[in-house]
N, C-alpha and C. Protein backbone atom coordinates (compact mmCIF):
# COMPACT_ATOMS: atom_id res chain seq x y z
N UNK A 1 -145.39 -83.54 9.32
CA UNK A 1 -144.66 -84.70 8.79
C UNK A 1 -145.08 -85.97 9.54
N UNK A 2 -144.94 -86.08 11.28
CA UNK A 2 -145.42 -87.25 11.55
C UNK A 2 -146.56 -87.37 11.70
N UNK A 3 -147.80 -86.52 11.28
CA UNK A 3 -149.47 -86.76 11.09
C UNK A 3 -149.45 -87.30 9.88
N UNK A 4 -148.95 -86.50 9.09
CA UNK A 4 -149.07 -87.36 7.88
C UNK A 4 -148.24 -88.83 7.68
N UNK A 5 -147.37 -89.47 8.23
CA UNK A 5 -147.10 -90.37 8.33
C UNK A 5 -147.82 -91.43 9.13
N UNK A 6 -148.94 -90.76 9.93
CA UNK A 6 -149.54 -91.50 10.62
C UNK A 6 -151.04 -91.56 10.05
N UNK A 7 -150.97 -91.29 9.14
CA UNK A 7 -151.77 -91.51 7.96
C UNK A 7 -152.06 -92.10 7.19
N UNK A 8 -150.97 -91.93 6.51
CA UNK A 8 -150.32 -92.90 5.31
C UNK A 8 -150.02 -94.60 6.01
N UNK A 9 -149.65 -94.35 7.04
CA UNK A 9 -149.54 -95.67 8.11
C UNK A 9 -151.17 -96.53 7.81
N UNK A 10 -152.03 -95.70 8.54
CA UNK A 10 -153.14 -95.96 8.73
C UNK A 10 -154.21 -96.27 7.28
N UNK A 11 -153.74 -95.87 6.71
CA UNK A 11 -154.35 -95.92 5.47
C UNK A 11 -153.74 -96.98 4.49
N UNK A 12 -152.96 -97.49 4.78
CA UNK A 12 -151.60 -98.60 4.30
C UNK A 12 -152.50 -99.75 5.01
N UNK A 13 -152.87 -99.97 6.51
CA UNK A 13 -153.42 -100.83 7.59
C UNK A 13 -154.60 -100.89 6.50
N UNK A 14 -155.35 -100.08 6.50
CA UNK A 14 -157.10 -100.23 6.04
C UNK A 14 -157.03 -101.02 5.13
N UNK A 15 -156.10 -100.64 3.76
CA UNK A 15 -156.03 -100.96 2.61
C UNK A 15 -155.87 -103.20 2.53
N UNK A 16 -154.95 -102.76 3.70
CA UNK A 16 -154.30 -104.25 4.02
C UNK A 16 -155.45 -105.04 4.41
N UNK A 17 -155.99 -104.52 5.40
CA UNK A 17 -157.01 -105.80 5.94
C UNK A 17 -158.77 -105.80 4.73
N UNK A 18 -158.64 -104.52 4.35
CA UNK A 18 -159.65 -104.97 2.75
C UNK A 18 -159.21 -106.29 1.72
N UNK A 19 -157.97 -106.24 2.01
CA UNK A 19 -157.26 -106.83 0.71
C UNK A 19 -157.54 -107.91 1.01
N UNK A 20 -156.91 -108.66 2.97
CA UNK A 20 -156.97 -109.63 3.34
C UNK A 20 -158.34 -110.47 3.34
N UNK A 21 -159.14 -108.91 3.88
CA UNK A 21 -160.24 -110.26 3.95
C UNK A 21 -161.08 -110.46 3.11
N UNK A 22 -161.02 -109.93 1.57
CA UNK A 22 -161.48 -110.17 0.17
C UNK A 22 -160.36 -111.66 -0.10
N UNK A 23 -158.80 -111.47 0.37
CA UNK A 23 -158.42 -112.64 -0.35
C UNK A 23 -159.11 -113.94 0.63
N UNK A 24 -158.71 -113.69 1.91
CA UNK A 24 -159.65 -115.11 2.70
C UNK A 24 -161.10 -115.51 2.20
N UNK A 25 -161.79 -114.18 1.88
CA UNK A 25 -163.31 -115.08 1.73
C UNK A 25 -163.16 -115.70 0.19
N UNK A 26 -162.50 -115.37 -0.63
CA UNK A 26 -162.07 -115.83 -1.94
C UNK A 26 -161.90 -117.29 -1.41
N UNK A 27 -160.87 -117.49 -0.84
CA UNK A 27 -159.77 -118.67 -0.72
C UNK A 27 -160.60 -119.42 -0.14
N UNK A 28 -161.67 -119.17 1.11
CA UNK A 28 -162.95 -120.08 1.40
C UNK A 28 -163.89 -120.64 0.38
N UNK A 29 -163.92 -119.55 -0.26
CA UNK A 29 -165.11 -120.04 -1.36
C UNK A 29 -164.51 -120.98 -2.65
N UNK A 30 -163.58 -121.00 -2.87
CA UNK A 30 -162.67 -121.39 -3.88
C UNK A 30 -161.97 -123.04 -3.03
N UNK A 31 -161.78 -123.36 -1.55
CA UNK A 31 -162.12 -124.29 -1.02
C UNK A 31 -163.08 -124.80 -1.15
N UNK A 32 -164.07 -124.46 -0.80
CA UNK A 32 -165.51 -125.21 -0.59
C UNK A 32 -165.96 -125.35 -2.14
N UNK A 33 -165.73 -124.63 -2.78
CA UNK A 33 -165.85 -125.29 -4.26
C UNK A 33 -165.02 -126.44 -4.64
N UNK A 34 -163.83 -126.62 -4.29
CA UNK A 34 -163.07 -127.20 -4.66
C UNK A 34 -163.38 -128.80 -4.12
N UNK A 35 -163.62 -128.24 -2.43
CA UNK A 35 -164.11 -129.87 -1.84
C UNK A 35 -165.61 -130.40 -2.77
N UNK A 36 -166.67 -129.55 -3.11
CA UNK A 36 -167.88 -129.86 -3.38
C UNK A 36 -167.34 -130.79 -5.42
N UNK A 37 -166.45 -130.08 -5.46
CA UNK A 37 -165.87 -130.75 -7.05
C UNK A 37 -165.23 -132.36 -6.65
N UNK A 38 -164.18 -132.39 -5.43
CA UNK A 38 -163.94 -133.53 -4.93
C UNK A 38 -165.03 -134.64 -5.08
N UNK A 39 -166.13 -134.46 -4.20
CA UNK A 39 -166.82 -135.18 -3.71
C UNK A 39 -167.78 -135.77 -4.75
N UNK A 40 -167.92 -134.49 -5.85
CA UNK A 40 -168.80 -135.17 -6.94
C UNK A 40 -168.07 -135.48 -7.62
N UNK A 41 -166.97 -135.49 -8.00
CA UNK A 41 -166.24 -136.55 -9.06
C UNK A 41 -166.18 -138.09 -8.34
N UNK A 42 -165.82 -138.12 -7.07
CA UNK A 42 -166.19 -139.54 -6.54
C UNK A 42 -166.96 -139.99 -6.40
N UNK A 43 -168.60 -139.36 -6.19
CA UNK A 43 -169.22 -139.95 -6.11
C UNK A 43 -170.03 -140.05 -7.61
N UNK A 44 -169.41 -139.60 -8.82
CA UNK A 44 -170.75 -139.74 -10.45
C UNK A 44 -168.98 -140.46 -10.66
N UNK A 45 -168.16 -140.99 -10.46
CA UNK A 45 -167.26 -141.46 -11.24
C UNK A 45 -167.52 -142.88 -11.24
């Protein structure tokens, strides 16, 4: 019971920091797009 909870723990953790650091490099890239859209609308406007 508590191996397998320390499992399911651990496997809960893995799942989490895949998730996280697919959503951070998203949220970087989706920044830096966002500034590079900034900068060319001010500068062709």
């Amino acid at each position: 019971m508590y191996n397998r909870r320390v499992i399911s723990f651990s496997f809960s953790f893995i799942n989490f920091s895949t998730i996280y650091t697919a959503a951070s490099s998203i949220f970087k890239g989706g920044l830096a797009r966002l500034l590079c859209g900034v900068l060319y609308y001010l500068l062709c406007s």
